[in-house]
C-alpha atoms as a PDB file:
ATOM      1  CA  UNK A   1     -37.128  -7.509 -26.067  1.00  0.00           C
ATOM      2  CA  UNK A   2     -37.862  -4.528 -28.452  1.00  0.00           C
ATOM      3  CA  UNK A   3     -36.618  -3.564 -31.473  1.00  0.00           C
ATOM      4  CA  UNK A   4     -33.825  -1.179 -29.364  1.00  0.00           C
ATOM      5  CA  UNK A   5     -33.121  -3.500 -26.663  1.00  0.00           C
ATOM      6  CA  UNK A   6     -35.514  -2.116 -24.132  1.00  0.00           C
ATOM      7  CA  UNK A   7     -34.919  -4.789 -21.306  1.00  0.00           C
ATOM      8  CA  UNK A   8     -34.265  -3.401 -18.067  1.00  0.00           C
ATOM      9  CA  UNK A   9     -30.899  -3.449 -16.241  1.00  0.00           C
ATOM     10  CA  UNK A  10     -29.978  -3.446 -12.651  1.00  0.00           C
ATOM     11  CA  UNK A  11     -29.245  -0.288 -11.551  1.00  0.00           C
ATOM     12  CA  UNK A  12     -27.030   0.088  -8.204  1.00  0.00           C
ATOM     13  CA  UNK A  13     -29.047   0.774  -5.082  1.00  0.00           C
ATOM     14  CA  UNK A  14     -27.226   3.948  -3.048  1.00  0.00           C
ATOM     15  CA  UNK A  15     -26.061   1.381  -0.072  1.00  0.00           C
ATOM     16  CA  UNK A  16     -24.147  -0.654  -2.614  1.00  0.00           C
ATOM     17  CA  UNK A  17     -23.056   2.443  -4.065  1.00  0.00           C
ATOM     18  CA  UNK A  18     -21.509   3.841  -0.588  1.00  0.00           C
ATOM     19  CA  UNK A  19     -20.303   0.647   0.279  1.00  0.00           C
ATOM     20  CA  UNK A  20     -18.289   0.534  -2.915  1.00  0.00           C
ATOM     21  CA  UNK A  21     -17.199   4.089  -2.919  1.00  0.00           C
ATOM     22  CA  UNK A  22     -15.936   3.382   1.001  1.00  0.00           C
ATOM     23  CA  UNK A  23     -13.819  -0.102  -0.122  1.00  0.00           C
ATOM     24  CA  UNK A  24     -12.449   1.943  -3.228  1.00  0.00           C
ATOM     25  CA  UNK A  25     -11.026   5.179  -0.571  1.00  0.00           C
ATOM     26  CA  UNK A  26     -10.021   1.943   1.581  1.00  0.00           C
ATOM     27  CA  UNK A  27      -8.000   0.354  -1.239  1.00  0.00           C
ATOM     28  CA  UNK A  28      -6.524   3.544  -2.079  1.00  0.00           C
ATOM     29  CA  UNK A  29      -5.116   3.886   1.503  1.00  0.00           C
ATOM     30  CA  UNK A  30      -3.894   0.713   1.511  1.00  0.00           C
ATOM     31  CA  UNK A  31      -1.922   1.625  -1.616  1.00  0.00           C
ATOM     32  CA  UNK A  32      -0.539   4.741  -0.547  1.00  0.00           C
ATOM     33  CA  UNK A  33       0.440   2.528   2.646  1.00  0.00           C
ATOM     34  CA  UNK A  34       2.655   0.129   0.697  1.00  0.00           C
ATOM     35  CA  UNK A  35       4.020   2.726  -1.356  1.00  0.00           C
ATOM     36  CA  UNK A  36       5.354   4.407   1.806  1.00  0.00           C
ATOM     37  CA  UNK A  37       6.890   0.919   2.969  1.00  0.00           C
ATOM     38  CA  UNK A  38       8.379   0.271  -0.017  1.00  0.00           C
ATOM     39  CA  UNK A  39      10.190   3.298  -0.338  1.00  0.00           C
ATOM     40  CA  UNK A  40      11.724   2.933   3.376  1.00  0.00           C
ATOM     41  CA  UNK A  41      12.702  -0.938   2.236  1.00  0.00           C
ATOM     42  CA  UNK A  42      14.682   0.646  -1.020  1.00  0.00           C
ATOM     43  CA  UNK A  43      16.223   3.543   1.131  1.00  0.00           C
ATOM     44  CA  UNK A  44      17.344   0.765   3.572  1.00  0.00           C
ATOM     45  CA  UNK A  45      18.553  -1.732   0.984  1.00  0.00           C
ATOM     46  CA  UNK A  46      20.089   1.441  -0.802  1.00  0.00           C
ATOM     47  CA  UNK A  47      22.212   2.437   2.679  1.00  0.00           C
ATOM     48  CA  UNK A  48      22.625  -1.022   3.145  1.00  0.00           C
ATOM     49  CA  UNK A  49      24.864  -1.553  -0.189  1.00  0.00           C
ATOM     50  CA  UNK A  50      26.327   2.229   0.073  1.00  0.00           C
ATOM     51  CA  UNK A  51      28.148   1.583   3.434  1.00  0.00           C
ATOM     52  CA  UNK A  52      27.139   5.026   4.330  1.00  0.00           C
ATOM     53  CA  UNK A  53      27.324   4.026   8.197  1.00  0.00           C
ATOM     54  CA  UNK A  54      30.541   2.545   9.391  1.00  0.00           C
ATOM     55  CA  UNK A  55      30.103  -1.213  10.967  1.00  0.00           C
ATOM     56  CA  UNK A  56      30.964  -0.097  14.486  1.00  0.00           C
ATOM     57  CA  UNK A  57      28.376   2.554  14.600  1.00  0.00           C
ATOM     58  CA  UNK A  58      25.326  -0.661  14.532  1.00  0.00           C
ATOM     59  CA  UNK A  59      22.354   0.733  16.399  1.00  0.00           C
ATOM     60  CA  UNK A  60      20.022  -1.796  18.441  1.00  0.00           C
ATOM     61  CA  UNK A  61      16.996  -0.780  16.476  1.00  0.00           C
ATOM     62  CA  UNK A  62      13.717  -3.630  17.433  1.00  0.00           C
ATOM     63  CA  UNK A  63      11.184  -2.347  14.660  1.00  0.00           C
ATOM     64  CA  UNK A  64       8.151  -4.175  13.809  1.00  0.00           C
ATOM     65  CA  UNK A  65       8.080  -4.601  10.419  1.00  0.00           C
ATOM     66  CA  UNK A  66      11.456  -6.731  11.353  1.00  0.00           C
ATOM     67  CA  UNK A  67      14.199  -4.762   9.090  1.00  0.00           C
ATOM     68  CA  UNK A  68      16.430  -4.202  11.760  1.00  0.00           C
ATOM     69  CA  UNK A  69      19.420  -5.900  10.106  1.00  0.00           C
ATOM     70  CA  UNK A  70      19.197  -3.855   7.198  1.00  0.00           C
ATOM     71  CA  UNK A  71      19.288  -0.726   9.762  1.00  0.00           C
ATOM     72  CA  UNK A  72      22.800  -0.546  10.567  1.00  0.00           C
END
């Protein structure tokens, strides 16, 4: 080692580089994702303790993300 600290350091290689650049745009539509779910699950929960739909009005909703009980 030299009196600057000449020693060499691994630089990425452009494959890793794309790969990580491609898993970072993944994560970031992954986040955007759950952001979108999480704002339907407060506007549910929100209409949910509001009462804004009367109990006989209860619509047969089969969703996926299984909700449905907070849909009515």
């Amino acid at each position: 080692m030299g009196l600057f600290g000449s020693e060499k350091k691994n630089l990425l290689q452009d494959g890793d580089f794309i790969l990580i650049q491609t898993r970072v745009g993944n994560l970031e539509l992954e986040i955007e994702k759950l952001k979108t779910h999480i704002n339907s699950l407060r506007g549910l929960i929100n209409r949910k303790w509001s009462k804004e739909v009367a109990p006989d009005e209860k619509e047969t909703i089969k969703s996926p993300d299984g909700l449905d009980n907070l849909r009515y």
